[in-house]
Structures are given as structure tokens and as C-alpha cells.
N, C-alpha and C. Protein backbone atom coordinates (compact mmCIF):
# COMPACT_ATOMS: atom_id res chain seq x y z
N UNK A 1 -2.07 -22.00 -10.14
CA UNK A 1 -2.14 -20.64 -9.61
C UNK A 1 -2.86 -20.67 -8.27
N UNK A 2 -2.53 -19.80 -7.30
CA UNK A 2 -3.02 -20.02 -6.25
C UNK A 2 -4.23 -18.86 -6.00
N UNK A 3 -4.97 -19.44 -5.40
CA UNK A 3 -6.33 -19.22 -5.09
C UNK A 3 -6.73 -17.83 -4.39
N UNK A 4 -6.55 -16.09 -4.58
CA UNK A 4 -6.83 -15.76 -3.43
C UNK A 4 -7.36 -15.49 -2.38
N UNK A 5 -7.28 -14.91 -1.95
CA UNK A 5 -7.95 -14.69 -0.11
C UNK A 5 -8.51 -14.18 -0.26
N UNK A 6 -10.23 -14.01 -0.04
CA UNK A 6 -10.95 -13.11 -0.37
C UNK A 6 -10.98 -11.94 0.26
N UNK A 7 -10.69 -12.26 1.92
CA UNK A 7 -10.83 -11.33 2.84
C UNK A 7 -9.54 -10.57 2.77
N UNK A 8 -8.58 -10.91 2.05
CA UNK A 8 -7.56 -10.28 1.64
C UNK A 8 -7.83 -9.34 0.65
N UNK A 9 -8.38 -9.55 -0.54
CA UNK A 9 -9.04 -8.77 -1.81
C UNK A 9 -10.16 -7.42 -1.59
N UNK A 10 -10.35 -7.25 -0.43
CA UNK A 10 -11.48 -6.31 -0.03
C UNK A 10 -10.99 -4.89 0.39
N UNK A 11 -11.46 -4.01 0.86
CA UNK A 11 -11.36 -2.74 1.13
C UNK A 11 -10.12 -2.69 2.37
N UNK A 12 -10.01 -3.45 2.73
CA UNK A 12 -9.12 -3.57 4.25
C UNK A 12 -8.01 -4.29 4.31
N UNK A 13 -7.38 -4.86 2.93
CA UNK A 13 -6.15 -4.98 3.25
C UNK A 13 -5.03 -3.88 3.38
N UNK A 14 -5.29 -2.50 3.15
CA UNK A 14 -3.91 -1.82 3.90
C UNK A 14 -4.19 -1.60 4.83
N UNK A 15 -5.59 -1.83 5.62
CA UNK A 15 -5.20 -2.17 7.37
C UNK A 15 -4.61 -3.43 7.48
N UNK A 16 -4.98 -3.93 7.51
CA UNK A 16 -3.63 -5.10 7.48
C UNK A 16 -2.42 -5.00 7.52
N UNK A 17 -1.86 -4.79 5.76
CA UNK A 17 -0.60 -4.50 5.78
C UNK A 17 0.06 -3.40 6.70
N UNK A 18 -0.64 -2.62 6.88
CA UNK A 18 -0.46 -1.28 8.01
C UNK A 18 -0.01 -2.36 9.90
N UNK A 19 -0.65 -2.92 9.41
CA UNK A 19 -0.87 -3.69 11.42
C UNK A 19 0.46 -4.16 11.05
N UNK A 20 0.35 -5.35 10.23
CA UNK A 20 1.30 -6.47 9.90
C UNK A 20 3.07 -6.03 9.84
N UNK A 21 3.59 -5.11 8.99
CA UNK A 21 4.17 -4.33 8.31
C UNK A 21 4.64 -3.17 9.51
N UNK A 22 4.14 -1.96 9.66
CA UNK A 22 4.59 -1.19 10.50
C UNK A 22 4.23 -1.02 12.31
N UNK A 23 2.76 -1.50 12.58
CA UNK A 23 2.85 -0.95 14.21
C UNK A 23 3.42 -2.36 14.67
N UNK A 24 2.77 -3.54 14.52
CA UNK A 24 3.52 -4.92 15.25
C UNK A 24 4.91 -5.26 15.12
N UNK A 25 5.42 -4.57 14.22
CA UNK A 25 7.25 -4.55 14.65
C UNK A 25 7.74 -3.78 15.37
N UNK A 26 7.63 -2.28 15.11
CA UNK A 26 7.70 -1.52 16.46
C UNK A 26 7.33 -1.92 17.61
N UNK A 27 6.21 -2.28 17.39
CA UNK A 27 5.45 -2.09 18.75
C UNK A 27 5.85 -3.36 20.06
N UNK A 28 6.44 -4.40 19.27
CA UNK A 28 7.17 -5.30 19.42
C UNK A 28 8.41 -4.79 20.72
N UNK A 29 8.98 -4.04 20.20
CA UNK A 29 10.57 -3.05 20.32
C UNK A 29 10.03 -1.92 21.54
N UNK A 30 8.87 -1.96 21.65
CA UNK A 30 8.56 -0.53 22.52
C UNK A 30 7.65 -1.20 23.95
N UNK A 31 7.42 -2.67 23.86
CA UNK A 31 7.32 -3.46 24.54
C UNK A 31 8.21 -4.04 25.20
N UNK A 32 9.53 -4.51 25.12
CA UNK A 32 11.15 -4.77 25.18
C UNK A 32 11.35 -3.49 25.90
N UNK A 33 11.24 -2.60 25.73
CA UNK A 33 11.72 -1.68 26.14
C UNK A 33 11.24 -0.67 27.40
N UNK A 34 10.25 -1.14 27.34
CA UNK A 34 9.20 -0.81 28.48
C UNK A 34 9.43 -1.70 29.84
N UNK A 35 9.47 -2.85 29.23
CA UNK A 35 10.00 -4.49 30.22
C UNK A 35 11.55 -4.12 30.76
N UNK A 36 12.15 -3.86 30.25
CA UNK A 36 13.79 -3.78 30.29
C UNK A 36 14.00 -2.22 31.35
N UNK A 37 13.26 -1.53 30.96
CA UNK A 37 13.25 -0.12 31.63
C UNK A 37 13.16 0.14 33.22
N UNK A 38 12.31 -1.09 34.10
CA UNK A 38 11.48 -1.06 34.67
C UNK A 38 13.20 -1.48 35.81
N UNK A 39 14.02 -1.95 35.17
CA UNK A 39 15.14 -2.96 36.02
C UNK A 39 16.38 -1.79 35.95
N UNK A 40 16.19 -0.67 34.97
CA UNK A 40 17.08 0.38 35.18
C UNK A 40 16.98 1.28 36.29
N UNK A 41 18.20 1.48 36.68
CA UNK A 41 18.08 2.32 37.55
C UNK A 41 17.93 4.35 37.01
N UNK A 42 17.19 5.41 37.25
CA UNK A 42 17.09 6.42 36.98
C UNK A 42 18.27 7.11 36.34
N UNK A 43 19.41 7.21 37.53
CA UNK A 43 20.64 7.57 37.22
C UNK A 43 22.24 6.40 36.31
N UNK A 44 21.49 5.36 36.18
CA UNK A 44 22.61 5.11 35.45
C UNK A 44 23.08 5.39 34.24
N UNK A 45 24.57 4.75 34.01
CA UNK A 45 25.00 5.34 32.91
C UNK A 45 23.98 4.78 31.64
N UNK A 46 23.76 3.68 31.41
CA UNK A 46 23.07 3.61 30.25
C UNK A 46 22.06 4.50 29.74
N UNK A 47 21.12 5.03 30.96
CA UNK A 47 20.19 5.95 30.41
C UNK A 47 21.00 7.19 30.22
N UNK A 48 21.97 7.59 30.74
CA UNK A 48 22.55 8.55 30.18
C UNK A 48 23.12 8.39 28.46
N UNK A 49 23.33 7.08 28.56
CA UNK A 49 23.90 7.07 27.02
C UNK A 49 22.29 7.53 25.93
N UNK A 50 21.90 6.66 26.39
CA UNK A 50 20.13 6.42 25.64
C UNK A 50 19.45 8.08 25.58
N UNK A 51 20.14 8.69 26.89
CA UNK A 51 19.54 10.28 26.12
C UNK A 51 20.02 11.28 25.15
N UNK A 52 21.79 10.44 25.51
CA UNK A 52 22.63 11.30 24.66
C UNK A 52 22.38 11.17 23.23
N UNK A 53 22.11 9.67 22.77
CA UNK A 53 21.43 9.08 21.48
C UNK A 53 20.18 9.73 21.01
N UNK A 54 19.44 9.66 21.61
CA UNK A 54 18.42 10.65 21.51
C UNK A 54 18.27 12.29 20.79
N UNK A 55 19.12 12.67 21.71
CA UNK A 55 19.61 13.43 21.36
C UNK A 55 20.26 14.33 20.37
N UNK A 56 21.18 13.35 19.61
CA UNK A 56 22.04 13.32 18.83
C UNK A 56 21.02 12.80 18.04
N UNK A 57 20.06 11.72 17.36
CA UNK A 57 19.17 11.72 16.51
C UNK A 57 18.32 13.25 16.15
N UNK A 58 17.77 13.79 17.49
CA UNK A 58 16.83 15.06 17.07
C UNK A 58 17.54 16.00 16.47
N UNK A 59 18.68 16.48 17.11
CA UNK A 59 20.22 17.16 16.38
C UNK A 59 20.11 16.85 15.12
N UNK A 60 20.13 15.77 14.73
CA UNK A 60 20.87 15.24 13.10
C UNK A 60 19.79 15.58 12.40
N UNK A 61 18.32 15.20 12.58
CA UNK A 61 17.10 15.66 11.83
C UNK A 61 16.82 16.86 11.78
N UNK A 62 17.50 17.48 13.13
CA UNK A 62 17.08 19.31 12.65
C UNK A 62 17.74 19.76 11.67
N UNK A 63 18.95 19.26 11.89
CA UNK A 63 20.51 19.93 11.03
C UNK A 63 19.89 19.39 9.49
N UNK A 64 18.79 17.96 9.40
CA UNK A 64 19.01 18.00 7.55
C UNK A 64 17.95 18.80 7.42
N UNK A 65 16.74 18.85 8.43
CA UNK A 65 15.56 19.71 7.96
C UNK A 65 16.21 21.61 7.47
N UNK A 66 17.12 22.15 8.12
CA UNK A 66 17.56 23.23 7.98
C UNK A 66 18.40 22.79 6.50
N UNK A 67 19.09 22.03 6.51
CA UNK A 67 20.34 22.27 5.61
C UNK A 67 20.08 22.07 4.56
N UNK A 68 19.34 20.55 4.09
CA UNK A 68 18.94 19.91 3.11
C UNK A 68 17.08 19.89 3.34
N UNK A 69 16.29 20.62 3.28
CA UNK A 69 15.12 20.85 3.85
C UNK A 69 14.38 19.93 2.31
N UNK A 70 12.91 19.18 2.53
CA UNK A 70 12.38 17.89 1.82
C UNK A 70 11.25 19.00 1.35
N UNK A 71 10.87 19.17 0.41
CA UNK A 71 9.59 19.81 -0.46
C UNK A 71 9.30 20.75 -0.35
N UNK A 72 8.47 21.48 0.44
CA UNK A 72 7.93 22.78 0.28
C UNK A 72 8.71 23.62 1.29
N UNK A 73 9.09 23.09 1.81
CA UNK A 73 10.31 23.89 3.37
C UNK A 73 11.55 23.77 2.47
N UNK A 74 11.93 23.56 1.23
CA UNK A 74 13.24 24.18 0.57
C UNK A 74 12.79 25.34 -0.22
N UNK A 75 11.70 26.03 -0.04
CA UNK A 75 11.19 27.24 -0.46
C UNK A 75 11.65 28.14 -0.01
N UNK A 76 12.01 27.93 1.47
CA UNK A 76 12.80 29.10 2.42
C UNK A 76 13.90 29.49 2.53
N UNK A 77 14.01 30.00 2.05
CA UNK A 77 15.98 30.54 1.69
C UNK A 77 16.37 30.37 3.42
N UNK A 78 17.83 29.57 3.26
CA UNK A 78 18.06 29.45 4.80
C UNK A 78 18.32 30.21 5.29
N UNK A 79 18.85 31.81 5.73
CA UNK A 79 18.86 32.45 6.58
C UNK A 79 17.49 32.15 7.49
N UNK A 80 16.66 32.35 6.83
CA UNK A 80 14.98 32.00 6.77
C UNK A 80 14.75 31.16 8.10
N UNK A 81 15.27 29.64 7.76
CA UNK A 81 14.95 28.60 8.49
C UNK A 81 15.86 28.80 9.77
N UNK A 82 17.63 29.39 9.70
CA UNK A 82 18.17 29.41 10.79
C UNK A 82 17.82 30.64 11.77
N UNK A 83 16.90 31.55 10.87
CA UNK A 83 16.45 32.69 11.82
C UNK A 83 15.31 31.62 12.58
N UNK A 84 14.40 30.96 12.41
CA UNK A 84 13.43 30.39 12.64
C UNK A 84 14.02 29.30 14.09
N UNK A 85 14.78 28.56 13.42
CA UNK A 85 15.88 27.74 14.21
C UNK A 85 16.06 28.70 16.32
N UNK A 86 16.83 30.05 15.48
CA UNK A 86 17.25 30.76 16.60
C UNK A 86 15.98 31.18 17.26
N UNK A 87 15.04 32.02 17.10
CA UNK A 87 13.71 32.27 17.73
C UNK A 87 13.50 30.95 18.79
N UNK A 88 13.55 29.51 18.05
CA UNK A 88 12.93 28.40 18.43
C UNK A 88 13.92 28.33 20.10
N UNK A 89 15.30 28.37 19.74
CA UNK A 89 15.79 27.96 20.93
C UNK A 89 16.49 29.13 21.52
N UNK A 90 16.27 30.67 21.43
CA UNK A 90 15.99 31.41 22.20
C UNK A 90 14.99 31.77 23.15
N UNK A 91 13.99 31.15 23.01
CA UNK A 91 12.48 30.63 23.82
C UNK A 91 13.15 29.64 25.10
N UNK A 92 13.48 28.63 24.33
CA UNK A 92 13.81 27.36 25.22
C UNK A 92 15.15 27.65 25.99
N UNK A 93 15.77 28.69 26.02
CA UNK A 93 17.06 28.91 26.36
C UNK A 93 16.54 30.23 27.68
N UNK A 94 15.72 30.53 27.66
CA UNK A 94 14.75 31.68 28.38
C UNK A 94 14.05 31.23 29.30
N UNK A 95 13.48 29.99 28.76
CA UNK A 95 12.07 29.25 29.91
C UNK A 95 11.71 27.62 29.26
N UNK A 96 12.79 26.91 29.64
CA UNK A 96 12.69 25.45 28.92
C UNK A 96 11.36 25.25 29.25
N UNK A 97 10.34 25.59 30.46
CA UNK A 97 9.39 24.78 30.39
C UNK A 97 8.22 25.56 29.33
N UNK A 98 8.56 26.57 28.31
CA UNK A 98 7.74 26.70 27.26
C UNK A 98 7.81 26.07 26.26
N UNK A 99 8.32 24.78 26.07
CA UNK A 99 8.69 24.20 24.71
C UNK A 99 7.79 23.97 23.38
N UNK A 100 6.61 23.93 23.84
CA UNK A 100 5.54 24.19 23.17
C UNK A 100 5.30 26.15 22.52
N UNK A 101 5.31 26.73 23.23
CA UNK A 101 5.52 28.22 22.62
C UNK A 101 6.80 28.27 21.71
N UNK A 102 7.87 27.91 21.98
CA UNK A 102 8.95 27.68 21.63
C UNK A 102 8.34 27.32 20.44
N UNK A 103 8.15 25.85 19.90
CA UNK A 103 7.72 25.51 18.61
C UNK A 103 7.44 26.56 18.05
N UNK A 104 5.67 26.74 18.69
CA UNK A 104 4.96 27.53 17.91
C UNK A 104 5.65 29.06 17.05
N UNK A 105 6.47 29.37 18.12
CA UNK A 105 7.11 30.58 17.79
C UNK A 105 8.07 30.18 16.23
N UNK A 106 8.57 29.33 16.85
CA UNK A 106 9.79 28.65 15.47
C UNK A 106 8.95 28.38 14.11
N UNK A 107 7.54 28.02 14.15
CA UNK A 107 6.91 27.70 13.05
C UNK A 107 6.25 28.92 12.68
N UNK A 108 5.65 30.35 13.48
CA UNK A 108 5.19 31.64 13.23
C UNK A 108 6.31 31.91 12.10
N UNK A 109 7.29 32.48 13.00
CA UNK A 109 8.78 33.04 12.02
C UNK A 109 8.93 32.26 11.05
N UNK A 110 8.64 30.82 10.58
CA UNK A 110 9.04 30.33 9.24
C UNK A 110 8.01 30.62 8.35
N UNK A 111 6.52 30.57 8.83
CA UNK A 111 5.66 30.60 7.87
C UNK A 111 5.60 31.93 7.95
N UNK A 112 5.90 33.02 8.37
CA UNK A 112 5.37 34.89 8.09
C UNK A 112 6.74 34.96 7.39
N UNK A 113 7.77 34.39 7.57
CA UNK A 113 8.99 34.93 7.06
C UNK A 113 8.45 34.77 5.25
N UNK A 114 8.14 33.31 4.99
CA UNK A 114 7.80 32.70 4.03
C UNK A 114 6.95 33.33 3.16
N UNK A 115 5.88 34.19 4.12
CA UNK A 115 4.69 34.68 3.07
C UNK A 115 4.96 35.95 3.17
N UNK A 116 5.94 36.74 3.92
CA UNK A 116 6.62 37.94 3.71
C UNK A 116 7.31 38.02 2.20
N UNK A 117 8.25 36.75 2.26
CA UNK A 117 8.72 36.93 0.75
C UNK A 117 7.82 36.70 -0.67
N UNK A 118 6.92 35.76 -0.50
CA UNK A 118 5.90 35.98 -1.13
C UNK A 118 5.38 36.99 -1.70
């Protein structure tokens, strides 16, 4: 049987596994990418692709958070969340550089809507 690590056995191995496991692989990838960035030009097409991707990721996570919503946000009957939705990007559709009010506004209307029905 093998012997273990003591300094492994102590209060601090899920910092470890935390380092080991999730930021040094990313962080790996966000280094690459930082290096690689530097040789793009502003307007080319690739960064156009890379925003459209982008893009299309935040899209897809809003669409399951509304549609298929994870724990306590499937409490909200969806009219609920797509009224919340619309507030959010009637803000940003008004004055993109409030995107932050914007939120806030989108998260007011979900949580008063929420404790309205309450």
C-alpha cells in the first residue's frame, strides 16, 4: 500500500486540487491567447468570427437560463423572466453604454416580479 503524502492529508488539499484541476488549465488557454492576440490584427476576420462565437455562447445561456431556468429561478413563471429579459435589453437598446443599469434593472423586475407573486 502506498504511503500517503502528508502535506497532501491536511487542510489544503482542495487548494491544490482547485490550482491543479481548474485555474492552471485555463489559465494555460488564456495565456495562448493573450500571446496569439497580440499578432491579430483589430479588424480582421477572425476576430470577427471570435465575437460572433461569443456571442452566440451568451445567446445560448440566456435562452436556457429563460427557458429551462436551474433551481430557484424556475420559481418564476416565464412570462416573468421574458418580461425581465425585455426591461434588460430595452435599457441596452436606449443607451448601450448603461449595461450595468441594464442588468440591474433586469434583476429588480425578476426579483419584485417574484416577491409580488409571493
Amino acid at each position: 500500500m502506498t504511503q500517503p503524502i502528508a502535506w497532501l492529508d491536511g487542510p489544503f488539499w482542495p487548494y491544490l486540487a482547485l490550482l491543479l484541476f481548474a485555474f492552471l488549465p485555463t489559465e494555460i488557454w488564456r495565456w495562448l491567447a493573450v500571446a496569439m492576440a497580440r499578432r491579430v490584427a483589430p479588424d480582421s476576420p477572425v476576430l470577427d468570427w471570435v465575437r460572433a462565437v461569443a456571442t452566440a455562447l451568451l445567446a445560448g445561456v440566456v435562452a436556457k437560463l429563460i427557458i429551462a431556468p436551474p433551481g430557484v429561478l424556475g420559481v418564476a413563471p416565464l412570462a416573468l423572466r421574458v418580461g425581465a429579459l425585455a426591461v434588460t435589453v430595452a435599457i441596452i437598446l436606449t443607451n448601450r453604454s448603461r449595461i450595468v443599469l441594464a442588468v440591474l434593472a433586469g434583476e429588480t423586475t425578476l426579483m419584485g416580479g417574484i416577491w409580488l407573486l409571493n
